[in-house]
Protein backbone atom coordinates (compact mmCIF):
# COMPACT_ATOMS: atom_id res chain seq x y z
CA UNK A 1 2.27 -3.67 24.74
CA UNK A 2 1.91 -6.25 22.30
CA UNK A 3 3.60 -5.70 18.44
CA UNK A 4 1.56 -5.95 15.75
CA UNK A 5 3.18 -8.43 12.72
CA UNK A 6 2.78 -7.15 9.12
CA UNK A 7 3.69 -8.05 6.14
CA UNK A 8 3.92 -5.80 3.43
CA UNK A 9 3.25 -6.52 0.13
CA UNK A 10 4.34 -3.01 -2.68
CA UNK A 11 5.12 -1.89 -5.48
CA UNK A 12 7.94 0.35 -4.26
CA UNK A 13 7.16 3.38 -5.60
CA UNK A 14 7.34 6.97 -3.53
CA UNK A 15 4.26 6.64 -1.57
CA UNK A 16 4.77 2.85 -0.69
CA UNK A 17 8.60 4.02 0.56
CA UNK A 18 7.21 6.67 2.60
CA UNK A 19 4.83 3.35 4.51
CA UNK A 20 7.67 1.47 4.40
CA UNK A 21 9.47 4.08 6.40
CA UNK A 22 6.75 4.96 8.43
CA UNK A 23 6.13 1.28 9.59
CA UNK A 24 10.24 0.82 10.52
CA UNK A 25 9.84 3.82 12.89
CA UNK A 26 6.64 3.33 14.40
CA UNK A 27 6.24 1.45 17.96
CA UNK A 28 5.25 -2.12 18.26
CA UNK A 29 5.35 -3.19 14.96
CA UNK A 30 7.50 -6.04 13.89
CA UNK A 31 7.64 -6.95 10.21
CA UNK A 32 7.57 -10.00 8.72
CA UNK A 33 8.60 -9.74 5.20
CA UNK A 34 8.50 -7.47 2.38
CA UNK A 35 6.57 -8.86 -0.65
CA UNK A 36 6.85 -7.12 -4.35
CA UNK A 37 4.67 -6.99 -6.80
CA UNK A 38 4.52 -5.41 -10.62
CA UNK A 39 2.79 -1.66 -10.41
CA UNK A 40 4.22 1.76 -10.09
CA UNK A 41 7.81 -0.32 -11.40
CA UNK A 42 8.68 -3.78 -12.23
CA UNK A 43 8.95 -6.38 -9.64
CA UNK A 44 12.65 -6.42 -9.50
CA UNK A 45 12.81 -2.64 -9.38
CA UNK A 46 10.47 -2.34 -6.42
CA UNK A 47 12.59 -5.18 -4.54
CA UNK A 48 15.73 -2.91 -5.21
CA UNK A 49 13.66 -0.15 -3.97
CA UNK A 50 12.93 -1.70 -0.60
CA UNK A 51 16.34 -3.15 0.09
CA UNK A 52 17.61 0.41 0.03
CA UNK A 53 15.25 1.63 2.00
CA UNK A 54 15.90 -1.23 4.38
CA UNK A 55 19.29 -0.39 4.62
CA UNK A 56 18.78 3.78 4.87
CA UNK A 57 16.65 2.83 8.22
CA UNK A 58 18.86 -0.12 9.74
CA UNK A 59 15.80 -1.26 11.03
CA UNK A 60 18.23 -3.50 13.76
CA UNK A 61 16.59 -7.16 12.72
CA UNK A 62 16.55 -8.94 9.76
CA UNK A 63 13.69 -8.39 7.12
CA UNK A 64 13.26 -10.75 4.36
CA UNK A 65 12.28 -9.05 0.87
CA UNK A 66 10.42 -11.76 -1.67
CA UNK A 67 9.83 -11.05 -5.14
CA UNK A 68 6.14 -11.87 -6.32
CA UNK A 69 3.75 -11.88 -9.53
CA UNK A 70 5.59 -9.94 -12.90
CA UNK A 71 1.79 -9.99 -14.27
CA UNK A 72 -1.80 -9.50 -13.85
CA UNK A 73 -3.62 -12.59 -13.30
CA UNK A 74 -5.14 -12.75 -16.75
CA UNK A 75 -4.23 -9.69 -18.20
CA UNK A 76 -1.29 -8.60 -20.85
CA UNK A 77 1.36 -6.80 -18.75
CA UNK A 78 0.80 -2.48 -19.03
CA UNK A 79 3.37 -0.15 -18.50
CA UNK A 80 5.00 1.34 -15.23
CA UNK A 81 4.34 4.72 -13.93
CA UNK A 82 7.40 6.76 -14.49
CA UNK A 83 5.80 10.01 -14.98
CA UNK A 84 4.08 9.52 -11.30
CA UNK A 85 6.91 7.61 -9.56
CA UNK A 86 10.55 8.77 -11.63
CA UNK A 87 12.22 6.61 -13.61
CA UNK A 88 13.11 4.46 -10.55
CA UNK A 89 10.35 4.39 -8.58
CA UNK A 90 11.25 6.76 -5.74
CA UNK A 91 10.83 10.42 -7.78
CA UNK A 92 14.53 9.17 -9.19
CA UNK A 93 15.86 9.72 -5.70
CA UNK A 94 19.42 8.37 -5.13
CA UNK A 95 20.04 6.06 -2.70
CA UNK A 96 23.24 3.41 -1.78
CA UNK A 97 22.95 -0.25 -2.89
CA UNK A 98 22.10 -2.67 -0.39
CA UNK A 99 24.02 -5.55 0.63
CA UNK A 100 20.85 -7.64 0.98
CA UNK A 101 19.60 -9.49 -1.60
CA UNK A 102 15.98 -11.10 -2.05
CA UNK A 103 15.09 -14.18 -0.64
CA UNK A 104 14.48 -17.29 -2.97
CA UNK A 105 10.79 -17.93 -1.56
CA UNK A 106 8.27 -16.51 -3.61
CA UNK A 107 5.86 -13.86 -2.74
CA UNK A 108 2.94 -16.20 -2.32
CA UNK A 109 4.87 -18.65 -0.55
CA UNK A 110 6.23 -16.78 1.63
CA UNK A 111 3.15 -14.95 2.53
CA UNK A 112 1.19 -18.72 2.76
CA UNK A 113 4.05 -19.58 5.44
CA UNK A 114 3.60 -17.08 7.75
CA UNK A 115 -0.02 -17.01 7.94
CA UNK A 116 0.69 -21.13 8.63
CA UNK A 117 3.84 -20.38 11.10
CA UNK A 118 1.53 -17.30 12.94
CA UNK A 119 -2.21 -18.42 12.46
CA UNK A 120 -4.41 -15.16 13.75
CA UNK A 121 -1.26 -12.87 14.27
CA UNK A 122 -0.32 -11.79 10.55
CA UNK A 123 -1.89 -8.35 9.35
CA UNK A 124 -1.15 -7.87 5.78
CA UNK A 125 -0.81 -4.52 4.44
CA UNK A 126 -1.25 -4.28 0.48
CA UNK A 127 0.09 -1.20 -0.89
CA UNK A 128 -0.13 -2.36 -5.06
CA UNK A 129 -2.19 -4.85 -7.55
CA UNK A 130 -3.26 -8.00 -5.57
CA UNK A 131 -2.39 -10.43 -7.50
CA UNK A 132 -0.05 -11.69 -5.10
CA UNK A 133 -2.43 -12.49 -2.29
CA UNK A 134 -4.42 -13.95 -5.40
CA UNK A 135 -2.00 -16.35 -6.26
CA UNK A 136 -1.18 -17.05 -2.33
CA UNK A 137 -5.23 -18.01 -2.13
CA UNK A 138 -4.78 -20.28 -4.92
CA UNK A 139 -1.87 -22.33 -3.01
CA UNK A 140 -3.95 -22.21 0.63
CA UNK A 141 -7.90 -21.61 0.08
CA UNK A 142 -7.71 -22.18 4.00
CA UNK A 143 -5.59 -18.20 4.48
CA UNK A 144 -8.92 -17.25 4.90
CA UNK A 145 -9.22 -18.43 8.46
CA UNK A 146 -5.50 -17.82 9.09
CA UNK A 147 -4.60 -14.55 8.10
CA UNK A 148 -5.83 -11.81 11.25
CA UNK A 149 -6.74 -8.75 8.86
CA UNK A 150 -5.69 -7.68 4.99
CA UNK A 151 -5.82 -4.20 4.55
CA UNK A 152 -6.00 -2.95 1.01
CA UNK A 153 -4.85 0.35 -0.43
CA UNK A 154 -6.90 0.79 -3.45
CA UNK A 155 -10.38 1.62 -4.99
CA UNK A 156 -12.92 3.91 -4.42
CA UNK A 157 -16.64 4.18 -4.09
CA UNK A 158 -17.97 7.36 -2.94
CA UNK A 159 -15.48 9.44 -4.87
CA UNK A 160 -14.27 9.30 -8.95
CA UNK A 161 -11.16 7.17 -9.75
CA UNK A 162 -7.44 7.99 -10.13
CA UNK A 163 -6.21 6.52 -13.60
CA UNK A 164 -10.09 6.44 -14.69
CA UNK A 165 -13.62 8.21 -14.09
CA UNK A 166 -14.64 5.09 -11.62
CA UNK A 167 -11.13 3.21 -11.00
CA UNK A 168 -8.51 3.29 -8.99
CA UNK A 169 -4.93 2.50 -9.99
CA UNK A 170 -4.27 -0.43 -7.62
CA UNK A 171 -7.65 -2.29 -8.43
CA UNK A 172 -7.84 -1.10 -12.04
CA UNK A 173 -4.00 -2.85 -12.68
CA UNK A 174 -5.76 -6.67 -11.71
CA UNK A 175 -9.35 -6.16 -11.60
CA UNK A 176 -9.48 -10.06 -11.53
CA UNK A 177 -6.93 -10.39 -8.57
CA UNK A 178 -8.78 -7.68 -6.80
CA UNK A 179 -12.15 -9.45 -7.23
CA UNK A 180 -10.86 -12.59 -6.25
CA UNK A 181 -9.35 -11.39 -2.78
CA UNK A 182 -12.78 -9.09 -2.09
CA UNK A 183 -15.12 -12.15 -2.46
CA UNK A 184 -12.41 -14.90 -0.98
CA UNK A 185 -13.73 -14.37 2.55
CA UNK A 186 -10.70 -12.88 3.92
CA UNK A 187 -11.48 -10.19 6.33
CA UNK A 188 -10.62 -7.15 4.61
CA UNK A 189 -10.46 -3.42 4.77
CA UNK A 190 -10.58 -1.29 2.53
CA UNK A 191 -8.28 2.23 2.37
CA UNK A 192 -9.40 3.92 -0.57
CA UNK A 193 -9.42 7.27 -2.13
CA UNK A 194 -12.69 8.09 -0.52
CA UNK A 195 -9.83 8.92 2.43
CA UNK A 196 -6.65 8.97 1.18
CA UNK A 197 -7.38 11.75 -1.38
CA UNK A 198 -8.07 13.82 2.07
CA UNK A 199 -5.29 12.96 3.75
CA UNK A 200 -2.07 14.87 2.14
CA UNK A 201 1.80 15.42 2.95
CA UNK A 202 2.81 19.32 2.60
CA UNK A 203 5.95 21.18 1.59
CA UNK A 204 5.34 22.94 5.08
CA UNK A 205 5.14 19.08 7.10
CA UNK A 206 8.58 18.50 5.28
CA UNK A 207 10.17 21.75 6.49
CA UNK A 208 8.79 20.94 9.97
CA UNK A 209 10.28 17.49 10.00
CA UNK A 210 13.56 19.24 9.06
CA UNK A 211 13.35 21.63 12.04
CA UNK A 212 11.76 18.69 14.83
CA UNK A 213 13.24 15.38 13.36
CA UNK A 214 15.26 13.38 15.29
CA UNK A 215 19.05 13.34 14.16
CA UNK A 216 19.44 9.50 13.27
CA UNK A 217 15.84 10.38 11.20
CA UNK A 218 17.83 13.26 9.00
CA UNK A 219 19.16 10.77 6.05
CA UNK A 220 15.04 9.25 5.77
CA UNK A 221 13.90 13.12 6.07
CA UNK A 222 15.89 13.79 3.06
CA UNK A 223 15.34 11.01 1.14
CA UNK A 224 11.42 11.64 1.56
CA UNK A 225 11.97 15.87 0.38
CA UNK A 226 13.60 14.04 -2.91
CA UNK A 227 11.36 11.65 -3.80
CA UNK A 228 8.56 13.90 -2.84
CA UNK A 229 9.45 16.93 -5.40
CA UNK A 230 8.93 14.59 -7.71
CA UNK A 231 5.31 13.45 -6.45
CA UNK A 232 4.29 16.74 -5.67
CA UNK A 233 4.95 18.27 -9.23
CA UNK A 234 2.73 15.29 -10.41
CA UNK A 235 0.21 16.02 -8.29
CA UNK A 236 0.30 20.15 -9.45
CA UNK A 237 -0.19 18.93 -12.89
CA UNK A 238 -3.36 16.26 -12.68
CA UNK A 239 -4.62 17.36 -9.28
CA UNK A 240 -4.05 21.00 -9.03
CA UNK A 241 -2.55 20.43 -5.73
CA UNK A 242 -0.31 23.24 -4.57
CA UNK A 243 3.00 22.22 -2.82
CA UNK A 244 1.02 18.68 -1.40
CA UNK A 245 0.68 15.42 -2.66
CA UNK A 246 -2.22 12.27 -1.17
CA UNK A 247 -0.18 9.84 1.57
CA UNK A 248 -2.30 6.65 -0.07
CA UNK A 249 0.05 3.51 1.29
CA UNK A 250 0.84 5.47 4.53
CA UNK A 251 -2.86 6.05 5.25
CA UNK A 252 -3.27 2.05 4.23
CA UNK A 253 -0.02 1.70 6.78
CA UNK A 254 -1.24 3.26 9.63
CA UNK A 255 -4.99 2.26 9.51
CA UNK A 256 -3.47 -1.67 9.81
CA UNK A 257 -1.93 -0.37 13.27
CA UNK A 258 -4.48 2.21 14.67
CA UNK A 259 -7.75 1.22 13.22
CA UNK A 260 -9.72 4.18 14.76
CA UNK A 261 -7.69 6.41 12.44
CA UNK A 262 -10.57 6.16 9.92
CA UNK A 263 -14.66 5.69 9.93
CA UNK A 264 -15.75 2.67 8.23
CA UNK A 265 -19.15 0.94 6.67
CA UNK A 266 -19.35 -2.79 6.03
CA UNK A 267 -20.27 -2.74 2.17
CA UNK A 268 -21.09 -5.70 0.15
CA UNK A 269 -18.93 -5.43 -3.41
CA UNK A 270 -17.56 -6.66 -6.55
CA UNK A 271 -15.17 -5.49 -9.20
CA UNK A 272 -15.77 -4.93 -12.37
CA UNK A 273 -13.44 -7.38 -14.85
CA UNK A 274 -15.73 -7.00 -18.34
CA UNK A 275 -16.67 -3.62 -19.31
CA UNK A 276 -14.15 -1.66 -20.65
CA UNK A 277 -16.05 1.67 -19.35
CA UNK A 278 -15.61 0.44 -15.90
CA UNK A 279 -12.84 -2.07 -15.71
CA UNK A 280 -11.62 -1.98 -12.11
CA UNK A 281 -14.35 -0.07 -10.34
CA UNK A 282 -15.06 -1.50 -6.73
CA UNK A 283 -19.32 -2.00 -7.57
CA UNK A 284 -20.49 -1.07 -3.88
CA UNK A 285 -24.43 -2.16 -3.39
CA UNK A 286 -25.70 0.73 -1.65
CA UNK A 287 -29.24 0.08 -1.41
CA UNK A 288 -31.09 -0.48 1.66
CA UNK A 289 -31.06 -4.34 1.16
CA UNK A 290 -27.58 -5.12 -0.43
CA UNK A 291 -27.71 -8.61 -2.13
CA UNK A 292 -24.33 -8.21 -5.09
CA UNK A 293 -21.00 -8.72 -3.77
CA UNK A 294 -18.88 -9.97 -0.52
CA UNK A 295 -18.88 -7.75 2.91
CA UNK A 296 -16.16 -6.15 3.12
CA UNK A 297 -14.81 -3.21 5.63
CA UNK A 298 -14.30 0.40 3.69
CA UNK A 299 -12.54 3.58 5.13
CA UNK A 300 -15.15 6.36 4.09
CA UNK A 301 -13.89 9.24 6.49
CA UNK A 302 -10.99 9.98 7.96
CA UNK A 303 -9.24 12.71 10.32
CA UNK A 304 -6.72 14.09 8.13
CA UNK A 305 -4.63 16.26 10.86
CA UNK A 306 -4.52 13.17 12.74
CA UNK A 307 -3.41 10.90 10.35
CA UNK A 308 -0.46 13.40 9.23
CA UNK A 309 0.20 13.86 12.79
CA UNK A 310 0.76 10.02 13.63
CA UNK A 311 2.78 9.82 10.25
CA UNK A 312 5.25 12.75 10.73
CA UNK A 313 5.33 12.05 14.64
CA UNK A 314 7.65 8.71 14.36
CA UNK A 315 10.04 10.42 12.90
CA UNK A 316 10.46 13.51 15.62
């Protein structure tokens, strides 16, 4: 069977890890690179992040980690998300240093080279802000054509926003970025909270991967039950969710390598970069003859015991 080549491009915080892990275990899947970018934690932090997570899996090959964009496109810099993610990014988790260290190449160079060195081949899988496949559209207006699929976890449209009423946190972080990539052309899907808000990890999944995980998968189960306390007690507070917390970047994660794992509708939209009501909210035109915004692929249903099967599955 052929493997599918990713890059991923994160903001290492706990859900991005738990993609991260998810896409070093599952079959036929070779990665790239790992691009960072500014969100849940700074740049630097979410590099850290991955190299440690790297190193916990031993994924066998070598994976090159690239630091990208500090900043929005045109926006002043906001603050992290340590009362989401911990203080480090990972629910405060511990984990060893590792002995890798990021590559000089920058995010959108590296991410511009690939695309060149594997026209067609390259899915890449955004977990954070986009201003990093922004600023890599701005070096090569042509990744358009060369780039096989981007899929994006971020936005809604049939459901309220995360961080506010109509926004989600990925979009709302570089509305400009995210407009940008959405009306570039690039063939893009969409993995929003219209699906990943169904799709959850439980207390009870983490006792089961305890009991059915495989033994050289014990150090990732356990780093996953710590950074998850953390997520879940979040997700108690804003959500009222009991013991569970949404998998967001895994859903993103495994929609790039089984895309039946969600139902779709090509939508034509924008993002909103002026009003401050609405800053960041992915304007679908719904109407019977849509004529505002770029086609682009979104995830509007999905089939959450399968999706938390496939997840939980490469690790047993």
């Amino acid at each position: 069977m052929n493997q599918t080549r990713i890059i991923i491009d994160c903001d290492t915080g706990i859900d991005d890890a738990l993609a991260i892990l998810y896409a070093l275990r599952a079959p036929n899947v070779y990665i790239e690179g790992i691009t960072t970018v500014f969100g849940n934690t700074p740049v630097e932090q979410a590099a850290d992040n991955t190299l440690r997570l790297l190193a916990l899996a031993n994924p066998g090959y070598d994976i090159p980690v690239a630091l990208g964009a500090t900043r929005a496109l045109v926006r002043e810099p906001g603050t992290f998300a340590p009362h989401v993610h911990g203080e480090n990014g990972i629910g405060n988790a511990v984990l060893p240093p590792s002995p890798q260290t990021p590559i000089d190449e920058p995010a959108a160079d590296f991410i511009v080279r690939k695309a060149n060195e594997l026209p067609g081949e390259i899915v890449l899988v955004t977990l954070g802000r986009l201003t990093n496949v922004a600023h890599a559209l701005e070096k090569d207006p042509e990744l358009t054509r060369k780039l096989k699929k981007v899929v994006v976890m971020g936005g809604s449209v049939l459901v309220p926003g995360n961080i506010t009423p109509v926004a989600e946190a990925n979009i709302w972080g570089d509305p400009e970025a995210a407009d940008q990539v959405f009306t570039s052309g690039l063939p893009v899907t969409m993995v929003g909270l219209d699906v990943t808000l169904k799709t959850r990890i439980t207390e009870e999944h983490l006792k089961y991967l305890n009991r059915f995980g495989r033994e050289e998968n014990k150090p990732l189960i356990a780093f996953m039950e710590q950074s998850l306390t953390y997520y879940f007690n979040f997700y108690r507070d804003v959500n009222y969710y009991l013991g569970s917390a949404p998998m967001h970047d895994p859903l993103a994660l495994l929609v790039a390598l089984q895309p039946d794992m969600v139902t779709y509708r090509r939508m034509k939209v924008r993002v909103e970069t002026q009003s401050p009501l609405t800053l960041g909210m992915v304007v679908a035109d719904l109407r019977s003859q849509p004529m505002v915004g770029s086609e682009i692929e979104v995830a509007i249903d999905v089939d959450p015991e399968r999706a938390v099967g496939a997840f939980l599955s490469v690790f047993m």
